[in-house]
Protein backbone atom coordinates (compact mmCIF):
# COMPACT_ATOMS: atom_id res chain seq x y z
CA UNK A 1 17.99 -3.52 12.61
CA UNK A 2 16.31 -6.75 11.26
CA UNK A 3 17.18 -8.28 7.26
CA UNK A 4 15.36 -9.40 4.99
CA UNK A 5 16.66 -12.76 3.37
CA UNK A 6 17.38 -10.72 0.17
CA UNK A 7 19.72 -8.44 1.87
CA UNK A 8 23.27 -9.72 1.08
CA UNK A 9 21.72 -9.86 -2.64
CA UNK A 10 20.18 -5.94 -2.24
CA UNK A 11 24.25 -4.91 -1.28
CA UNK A 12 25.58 -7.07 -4.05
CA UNK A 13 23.67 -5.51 -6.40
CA UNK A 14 25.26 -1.95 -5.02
CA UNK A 15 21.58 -1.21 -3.20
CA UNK A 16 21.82 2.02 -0.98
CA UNK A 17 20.40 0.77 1.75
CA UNK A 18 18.44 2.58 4.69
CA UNK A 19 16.83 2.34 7.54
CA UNK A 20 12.86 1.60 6.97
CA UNK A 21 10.73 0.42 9.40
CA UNK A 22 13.03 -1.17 11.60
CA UNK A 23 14.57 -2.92 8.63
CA UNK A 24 17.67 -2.65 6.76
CA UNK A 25 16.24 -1.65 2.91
CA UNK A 26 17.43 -1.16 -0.24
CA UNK A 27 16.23 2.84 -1.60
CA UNK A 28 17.36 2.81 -4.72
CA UNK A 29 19.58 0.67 -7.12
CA UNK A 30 20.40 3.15 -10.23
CA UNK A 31 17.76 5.80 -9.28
CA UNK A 32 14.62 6.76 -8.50
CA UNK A 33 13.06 8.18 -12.00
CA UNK A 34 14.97 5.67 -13.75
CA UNK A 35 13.57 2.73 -11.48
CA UNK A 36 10.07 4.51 -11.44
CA UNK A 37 9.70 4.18 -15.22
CA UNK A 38 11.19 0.83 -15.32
CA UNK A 39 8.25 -0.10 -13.73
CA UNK A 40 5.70 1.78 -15.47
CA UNK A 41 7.05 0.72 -19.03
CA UNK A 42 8.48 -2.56 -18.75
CA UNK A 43 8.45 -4.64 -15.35
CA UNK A 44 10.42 -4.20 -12.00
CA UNK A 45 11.31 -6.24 -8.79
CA UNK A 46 10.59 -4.79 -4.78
CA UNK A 47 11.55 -6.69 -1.72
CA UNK A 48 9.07 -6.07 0.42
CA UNK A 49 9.40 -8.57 2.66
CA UNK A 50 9.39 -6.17 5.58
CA UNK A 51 5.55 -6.25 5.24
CA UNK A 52 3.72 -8.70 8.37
CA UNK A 53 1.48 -11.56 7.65
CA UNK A 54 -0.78 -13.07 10.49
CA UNK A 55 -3.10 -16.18 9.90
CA UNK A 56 -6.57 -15.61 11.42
CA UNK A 57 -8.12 -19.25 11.61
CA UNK A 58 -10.76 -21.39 12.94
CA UNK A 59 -14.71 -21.37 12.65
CA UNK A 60 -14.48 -17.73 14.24
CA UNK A 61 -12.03 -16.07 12.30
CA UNK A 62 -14.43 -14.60 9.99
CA UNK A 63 -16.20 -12.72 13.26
CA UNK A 64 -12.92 -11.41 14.62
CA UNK A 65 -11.93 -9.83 11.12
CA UNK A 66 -15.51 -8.53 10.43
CA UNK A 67 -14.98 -7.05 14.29
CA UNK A 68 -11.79 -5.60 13.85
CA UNK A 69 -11.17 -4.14 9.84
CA UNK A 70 -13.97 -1.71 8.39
CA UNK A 71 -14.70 -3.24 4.92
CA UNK A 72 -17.08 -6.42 4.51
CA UNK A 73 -15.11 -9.69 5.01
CA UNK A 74 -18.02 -11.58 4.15
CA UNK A 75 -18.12 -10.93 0.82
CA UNK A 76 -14.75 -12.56 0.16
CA UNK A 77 -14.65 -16.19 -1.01
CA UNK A 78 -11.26 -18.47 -1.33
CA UNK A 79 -8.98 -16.70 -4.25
CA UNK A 80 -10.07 -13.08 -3.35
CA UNK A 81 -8.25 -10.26 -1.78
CA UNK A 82 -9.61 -7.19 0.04
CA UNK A 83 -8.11 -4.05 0.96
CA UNK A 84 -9.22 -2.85 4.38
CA UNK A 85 -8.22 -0.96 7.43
CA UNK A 86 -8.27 -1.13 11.40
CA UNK A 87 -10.37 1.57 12.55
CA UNK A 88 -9.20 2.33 16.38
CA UNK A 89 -11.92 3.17 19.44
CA UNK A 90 -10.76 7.08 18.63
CA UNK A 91 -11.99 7.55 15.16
CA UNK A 92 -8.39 6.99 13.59
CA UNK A 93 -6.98 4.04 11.57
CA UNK A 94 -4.64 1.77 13.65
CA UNK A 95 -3.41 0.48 10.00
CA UNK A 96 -4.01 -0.73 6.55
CA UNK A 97 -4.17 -3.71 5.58
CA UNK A 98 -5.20 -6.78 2.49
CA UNK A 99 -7.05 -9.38 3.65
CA UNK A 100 -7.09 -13.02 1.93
CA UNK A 101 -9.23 -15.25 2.20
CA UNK A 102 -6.86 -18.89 1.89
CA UNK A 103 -8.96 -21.53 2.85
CA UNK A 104 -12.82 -21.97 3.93
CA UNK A 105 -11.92 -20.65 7.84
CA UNK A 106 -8.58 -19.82 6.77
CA UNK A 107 -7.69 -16.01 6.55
CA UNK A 108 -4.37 -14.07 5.50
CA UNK A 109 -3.94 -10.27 7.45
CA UNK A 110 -0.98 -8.75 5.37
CA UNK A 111 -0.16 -5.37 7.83
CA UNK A 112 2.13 -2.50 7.40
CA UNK A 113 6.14 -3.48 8.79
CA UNK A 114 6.02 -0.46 10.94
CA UNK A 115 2.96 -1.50 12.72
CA UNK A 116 3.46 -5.26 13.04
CA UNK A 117 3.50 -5.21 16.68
CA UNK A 118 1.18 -2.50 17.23
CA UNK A 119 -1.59 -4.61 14.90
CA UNK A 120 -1.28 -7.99 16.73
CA UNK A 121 -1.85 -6.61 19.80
CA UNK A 122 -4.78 -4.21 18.58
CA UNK A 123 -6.19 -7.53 16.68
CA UNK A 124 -5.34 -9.64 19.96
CA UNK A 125 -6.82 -7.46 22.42
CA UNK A 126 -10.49 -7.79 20.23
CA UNK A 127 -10.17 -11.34 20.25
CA UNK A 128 -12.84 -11.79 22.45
CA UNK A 129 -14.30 -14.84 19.79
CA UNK A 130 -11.71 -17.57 20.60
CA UNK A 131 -10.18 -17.37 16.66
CA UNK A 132 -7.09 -18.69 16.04
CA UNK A 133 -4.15 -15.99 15.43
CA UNK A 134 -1.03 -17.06 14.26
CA UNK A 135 1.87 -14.55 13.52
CA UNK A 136 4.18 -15.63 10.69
CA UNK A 137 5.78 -12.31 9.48
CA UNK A 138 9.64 -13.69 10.38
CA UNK A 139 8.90 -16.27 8.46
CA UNK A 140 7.92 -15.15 5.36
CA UNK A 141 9.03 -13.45 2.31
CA UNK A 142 7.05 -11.08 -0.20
CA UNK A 143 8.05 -9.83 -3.79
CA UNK A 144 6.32 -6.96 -5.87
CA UNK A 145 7.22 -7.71 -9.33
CA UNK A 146 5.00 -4.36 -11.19
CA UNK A 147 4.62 -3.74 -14.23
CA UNK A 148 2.76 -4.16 -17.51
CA UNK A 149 5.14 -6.58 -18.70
CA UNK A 150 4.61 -8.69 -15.96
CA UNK A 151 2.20 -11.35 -16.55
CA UNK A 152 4.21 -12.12 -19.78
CA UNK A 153 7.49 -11.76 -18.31
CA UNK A 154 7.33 -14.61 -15.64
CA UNK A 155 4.86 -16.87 -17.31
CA UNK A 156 7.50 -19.13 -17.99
CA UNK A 157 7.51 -19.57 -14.45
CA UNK A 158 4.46 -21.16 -13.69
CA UNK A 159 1.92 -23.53 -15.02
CA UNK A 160 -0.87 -21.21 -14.26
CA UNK A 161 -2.12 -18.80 -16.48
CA UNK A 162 -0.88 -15.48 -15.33
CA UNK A 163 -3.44 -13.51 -17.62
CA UNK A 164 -6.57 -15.13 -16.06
CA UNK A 165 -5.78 -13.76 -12.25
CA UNK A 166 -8.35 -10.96 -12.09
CA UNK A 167 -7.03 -7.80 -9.63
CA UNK A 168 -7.61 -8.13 -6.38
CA UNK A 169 -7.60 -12.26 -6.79
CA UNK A 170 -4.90 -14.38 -6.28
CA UNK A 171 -3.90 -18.10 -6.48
CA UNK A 172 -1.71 -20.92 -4.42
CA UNK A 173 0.39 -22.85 -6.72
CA UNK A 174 3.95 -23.73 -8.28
CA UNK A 175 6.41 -20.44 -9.31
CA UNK A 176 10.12 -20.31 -10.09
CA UNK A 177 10.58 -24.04 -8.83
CA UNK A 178 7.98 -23.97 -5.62
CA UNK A 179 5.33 -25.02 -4.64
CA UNK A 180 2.23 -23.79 -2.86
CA UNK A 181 3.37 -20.28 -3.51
CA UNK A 182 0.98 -17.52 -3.09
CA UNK A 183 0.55 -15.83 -6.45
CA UNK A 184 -1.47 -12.65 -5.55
CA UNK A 185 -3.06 -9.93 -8.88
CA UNK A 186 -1.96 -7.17 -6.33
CA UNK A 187 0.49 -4.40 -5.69
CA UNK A 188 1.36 -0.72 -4.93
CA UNK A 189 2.58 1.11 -8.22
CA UNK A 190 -1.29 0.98 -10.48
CA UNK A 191 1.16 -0.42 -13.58
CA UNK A 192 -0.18 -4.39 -12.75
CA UNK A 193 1.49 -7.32 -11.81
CA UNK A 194 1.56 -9.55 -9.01
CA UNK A 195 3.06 -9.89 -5.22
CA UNK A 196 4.81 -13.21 -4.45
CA UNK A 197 4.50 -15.15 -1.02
CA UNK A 198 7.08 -17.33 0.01
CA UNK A 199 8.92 -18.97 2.63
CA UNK A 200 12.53 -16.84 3.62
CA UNK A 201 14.13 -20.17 2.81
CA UNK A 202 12.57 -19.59 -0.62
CA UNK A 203 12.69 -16.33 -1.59
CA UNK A 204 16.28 -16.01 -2.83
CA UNK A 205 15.87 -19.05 -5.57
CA UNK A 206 12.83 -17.63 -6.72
CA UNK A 207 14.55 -14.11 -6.83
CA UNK A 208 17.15 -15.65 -9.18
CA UNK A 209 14.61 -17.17 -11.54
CA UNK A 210 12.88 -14.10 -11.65
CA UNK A 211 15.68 -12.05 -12.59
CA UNK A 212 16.51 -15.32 -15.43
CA UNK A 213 12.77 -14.87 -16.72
CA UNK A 214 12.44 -10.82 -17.07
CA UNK A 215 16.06 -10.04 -18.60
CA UNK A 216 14.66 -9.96 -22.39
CA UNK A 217 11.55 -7.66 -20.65
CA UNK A 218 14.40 -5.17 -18.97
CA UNK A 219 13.27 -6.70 -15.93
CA UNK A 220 15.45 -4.31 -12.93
CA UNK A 221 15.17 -4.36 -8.91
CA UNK A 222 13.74 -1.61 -7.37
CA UNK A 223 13.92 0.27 -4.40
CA UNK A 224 11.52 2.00 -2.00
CA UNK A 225 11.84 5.55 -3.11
CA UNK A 226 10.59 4.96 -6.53
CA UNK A 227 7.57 2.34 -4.47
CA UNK A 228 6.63 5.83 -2.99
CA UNK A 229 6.58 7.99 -6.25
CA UNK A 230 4.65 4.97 -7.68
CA UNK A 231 2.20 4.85 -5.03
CA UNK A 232 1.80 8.91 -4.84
CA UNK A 233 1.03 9.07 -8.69
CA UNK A 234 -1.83 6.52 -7.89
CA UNK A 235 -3.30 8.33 -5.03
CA UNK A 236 -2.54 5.36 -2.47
CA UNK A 237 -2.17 6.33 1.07
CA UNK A 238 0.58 5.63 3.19
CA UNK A 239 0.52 4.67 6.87
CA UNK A 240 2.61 7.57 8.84
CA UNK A 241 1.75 9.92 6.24
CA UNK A 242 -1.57 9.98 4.37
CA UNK A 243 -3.76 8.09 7.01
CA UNK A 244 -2.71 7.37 11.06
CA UNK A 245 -4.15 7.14 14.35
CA UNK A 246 -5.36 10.36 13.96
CA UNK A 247 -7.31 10.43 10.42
CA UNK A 248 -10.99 8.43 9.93
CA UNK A 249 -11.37 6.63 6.96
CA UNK A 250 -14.01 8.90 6.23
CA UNK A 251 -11.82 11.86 5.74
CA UNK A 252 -9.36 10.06 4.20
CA UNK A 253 -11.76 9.31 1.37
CA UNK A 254 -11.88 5.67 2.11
CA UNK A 255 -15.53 5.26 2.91
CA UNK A 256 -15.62 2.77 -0.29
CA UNK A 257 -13.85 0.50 2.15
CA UNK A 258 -15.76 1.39 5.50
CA UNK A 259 -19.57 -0.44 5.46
CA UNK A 260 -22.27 0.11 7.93
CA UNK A 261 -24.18 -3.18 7.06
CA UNK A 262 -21.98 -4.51 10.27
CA UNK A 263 -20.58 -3.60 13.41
CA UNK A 264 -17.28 -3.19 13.67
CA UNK A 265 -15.03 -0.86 15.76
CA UNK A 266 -16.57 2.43 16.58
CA UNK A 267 -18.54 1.82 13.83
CA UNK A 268 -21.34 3.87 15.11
CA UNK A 269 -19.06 7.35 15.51
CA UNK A 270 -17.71 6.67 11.58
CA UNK A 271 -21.55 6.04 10.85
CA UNK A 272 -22.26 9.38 12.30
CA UNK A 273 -19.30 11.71 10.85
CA UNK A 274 -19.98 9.98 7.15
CA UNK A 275 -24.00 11.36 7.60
CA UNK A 276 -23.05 14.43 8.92
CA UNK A 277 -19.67 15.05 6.82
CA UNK A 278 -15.80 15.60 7.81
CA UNK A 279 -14.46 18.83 8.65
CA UNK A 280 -11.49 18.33 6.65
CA UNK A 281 -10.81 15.56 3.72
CA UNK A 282 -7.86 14.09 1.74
CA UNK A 283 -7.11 16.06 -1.23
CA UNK A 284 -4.64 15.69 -4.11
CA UNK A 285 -3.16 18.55 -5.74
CA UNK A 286 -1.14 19.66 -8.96
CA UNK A 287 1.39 22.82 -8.52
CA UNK A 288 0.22 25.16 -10.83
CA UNK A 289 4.20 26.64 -10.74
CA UNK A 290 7.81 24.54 -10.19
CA UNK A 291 7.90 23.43 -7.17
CA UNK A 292 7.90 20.24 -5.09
CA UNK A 293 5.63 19.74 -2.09
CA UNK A 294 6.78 18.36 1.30
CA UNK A 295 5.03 16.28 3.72
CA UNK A 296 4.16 18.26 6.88
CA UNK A 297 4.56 21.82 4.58
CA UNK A 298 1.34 23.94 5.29
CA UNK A 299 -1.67 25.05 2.54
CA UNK A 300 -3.59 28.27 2.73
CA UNK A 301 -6.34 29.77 1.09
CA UNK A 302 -5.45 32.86 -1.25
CA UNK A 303 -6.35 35.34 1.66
CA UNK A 304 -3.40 33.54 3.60
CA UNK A 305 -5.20 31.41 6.34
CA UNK A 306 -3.92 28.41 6.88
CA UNK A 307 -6.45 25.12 5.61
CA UNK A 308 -4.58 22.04 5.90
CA UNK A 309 -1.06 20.04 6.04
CA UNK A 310 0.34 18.38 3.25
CA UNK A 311 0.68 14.39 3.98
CA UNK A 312 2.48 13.39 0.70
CA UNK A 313 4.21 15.25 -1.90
CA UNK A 314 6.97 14.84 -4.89
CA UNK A 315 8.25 15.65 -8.45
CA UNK A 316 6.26 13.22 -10.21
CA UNK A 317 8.55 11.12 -12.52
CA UNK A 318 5.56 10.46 -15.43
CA UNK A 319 4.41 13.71 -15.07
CA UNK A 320 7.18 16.29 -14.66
CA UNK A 321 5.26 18.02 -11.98
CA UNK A 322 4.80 18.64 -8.35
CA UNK A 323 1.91 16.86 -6.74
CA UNK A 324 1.06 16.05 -3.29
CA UNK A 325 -1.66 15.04 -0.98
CA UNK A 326 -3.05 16.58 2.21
CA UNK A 327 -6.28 17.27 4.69
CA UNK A 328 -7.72 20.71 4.02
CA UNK A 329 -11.15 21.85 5.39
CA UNK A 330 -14.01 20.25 3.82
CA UNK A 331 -14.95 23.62 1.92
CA UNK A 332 -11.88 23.44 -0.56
CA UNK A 333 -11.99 20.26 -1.29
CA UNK A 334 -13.66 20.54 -4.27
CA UNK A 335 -12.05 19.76 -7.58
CA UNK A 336 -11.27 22.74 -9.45
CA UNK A 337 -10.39 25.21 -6.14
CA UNK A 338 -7.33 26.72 -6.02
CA UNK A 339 -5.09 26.34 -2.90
CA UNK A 340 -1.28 27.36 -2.00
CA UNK A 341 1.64 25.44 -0.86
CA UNK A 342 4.09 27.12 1.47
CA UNK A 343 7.66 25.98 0.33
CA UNK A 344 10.04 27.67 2.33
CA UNK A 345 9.54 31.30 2.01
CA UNK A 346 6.97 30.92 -1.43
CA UNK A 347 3.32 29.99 -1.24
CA UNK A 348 3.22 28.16 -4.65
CA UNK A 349 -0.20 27.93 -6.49
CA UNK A 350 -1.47 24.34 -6.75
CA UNK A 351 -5.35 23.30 -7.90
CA UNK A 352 -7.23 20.52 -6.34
CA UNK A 353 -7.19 17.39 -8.97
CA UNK A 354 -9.16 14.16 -9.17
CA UNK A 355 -7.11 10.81 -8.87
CA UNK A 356 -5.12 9.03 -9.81
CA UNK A 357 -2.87 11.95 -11.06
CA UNK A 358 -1.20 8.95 -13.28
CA UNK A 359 -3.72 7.89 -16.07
CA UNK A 360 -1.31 5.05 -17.79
């Protein structure tokens, strides 16, 4: 089981701490609705340093990540961010992933912890271009600090104006003491605020003076179960649950991040299934009764044949409700259509909603 550098602080802090991705991580600090509204009210902390980072560099990089991740790296210019995936040769997603762009030939890959080995050697094995690939996930730490009191909380922290760092850009510069930190306008929760890259040798005095900064904000660390209620109340896939090897980004409804106007991997078959249409798509869902929805429990139409798995599901803190996500064939999907959830020995009514189910 591999640590983060925050982990001695996580267990001083009375973390429970589990098992995640080959990782030892903190869950939960006080609890999971009170940490999920701690960061959708006032501003919260996540190690995430589990995450991978891999440097793509050199006059070629640019080919090998148009090659390899579905969404168009060209139109990213130094500051900007880009979420993006891996399709594999099979029509499935080998992962998720953000993609920076640092410098002019200069490129960020920030990959799923569970699939840090299985990416580099996907991304490796298409390297066919001669670009420069550099894995540096053991050596760096990540922070999620969410929320909308964010920006004002740490501003104090840095010389750059936290309010001017659109979503999805980011800049390099001085925070909590350092240097050429990576200040990036992204994160997993849909409250705001910004992810913070850092060397481990870093991490834990910045960590300090970001607990110093947020106290008058009610500024609180966080665990990973309330990062996955978060998450779920935004509609944002998981890796493992809502989108794998298995699922195309087409029926995951990420076609806003898969463009034909290059080739990429099996490009062509994606191409083909987005003319002709999925048999089965994502879907979220509201219980229409009490309730809360598993991942892997099974949803059937009202005559009682089965159309689809659920991926995701929970009691939604903000919401008081049971909502989930899951593939069900294409002719449900619609908004509005009634489906049921089989929890344990009830099938509970649940109706098809648009996303996010959070509206802030």
């Amino acid at each position: 089981m591999k640590n983060t550098a925050l982990t001695s602080t996580h267990e001083a802090l009375g973390a429970k701490m589990v098992p995640f991705a080959g990782f030892n991580m903190p869950v939960q600090y006080e609890g999971v609705n009170a940490e999920h509204e701690t960061v959708r009210n006032a501003v919260g902390v996540f190690d995430v340093s589990h995450m991978g980072e891999f440097l793509i560099e050199g006059e070629h990089a640019l080919k090998l990540i148009q090659k390899v991740t579905s969404n168009d790296a060209e139109k990213l210019t130094i500051g900007k961010a880009q979420y993006s995936c891996l399709p594999n040769d099979n029509g499935g997603i080998v992962d998720d992933l953000i993609v920076y762009q640092l410098k002019e030939l200069t490129y960020l890959l920030v990959v799923n912890a569970s699939n840090i080995e299985k990416d580099w050697n996907w991304i490796q094995s298409k390297n066919d271009v001669g670009a420069t690939m550099r894995n540096l996930s053991d050596d760096y730490s990540l922070l999620a600090i969410q929320g909308p009191k964010a920006v004002e909380a740490m501003q104090s922290l840095t010389s750059h104006d936290l309010s001017t760092i659109p979503f999805y850009n980011f800049i390099v510069g001085d925070f909590a003491g350092i240097e050429h930190v990576i200040i990036s306008a992204t994160g997993y929760t849909g409250s705001g605020g910004f992810e913070i890259y850092c060397k481990n040798s870093e991490v834990k005095q910045i960590w300090d003076k970001v607990f110093e900064a947020g106290a008058s904000y009610g500024i609180k660390p966080i665990g990973l179960a309330a990062r996955d209620t978060l998450r779920l109340e935004m509609g944002y896939c998981l890796y493992g649950n809502d989108i794998d090897d298995t699922t195309s980004p087409i029926e995951a409804g990420l076609g806003w991040i898969t463009k034909f106007n290059k080739k990429f991997t099996n490009s062509e078959a994606l191409e083909a299934e987005k003319a002709n249409g999925p048999k089965r798509k994502l879907v979220a869902f509201e219980l229409d009764e009490r309730g809360v929805p598993r991942h892997g429990y099974d949803i059937f139409d009202n005559n009682g044949n089965k159309i689809g798995v659920v991926t995701s599901g929970t009691m939604a803190p903000s919401l008081n409700k049971g909502i989930g996500m899951g593939y069900v064939t294409t002719g449900f999907s619609k908004v509005g259509s009634k489906i049921n959830i089989q929890i344990r020995k009830n099938a509970i009514p649940a109706t098809i909603v648009k996303l996010p189910f959070y509206k802030g």
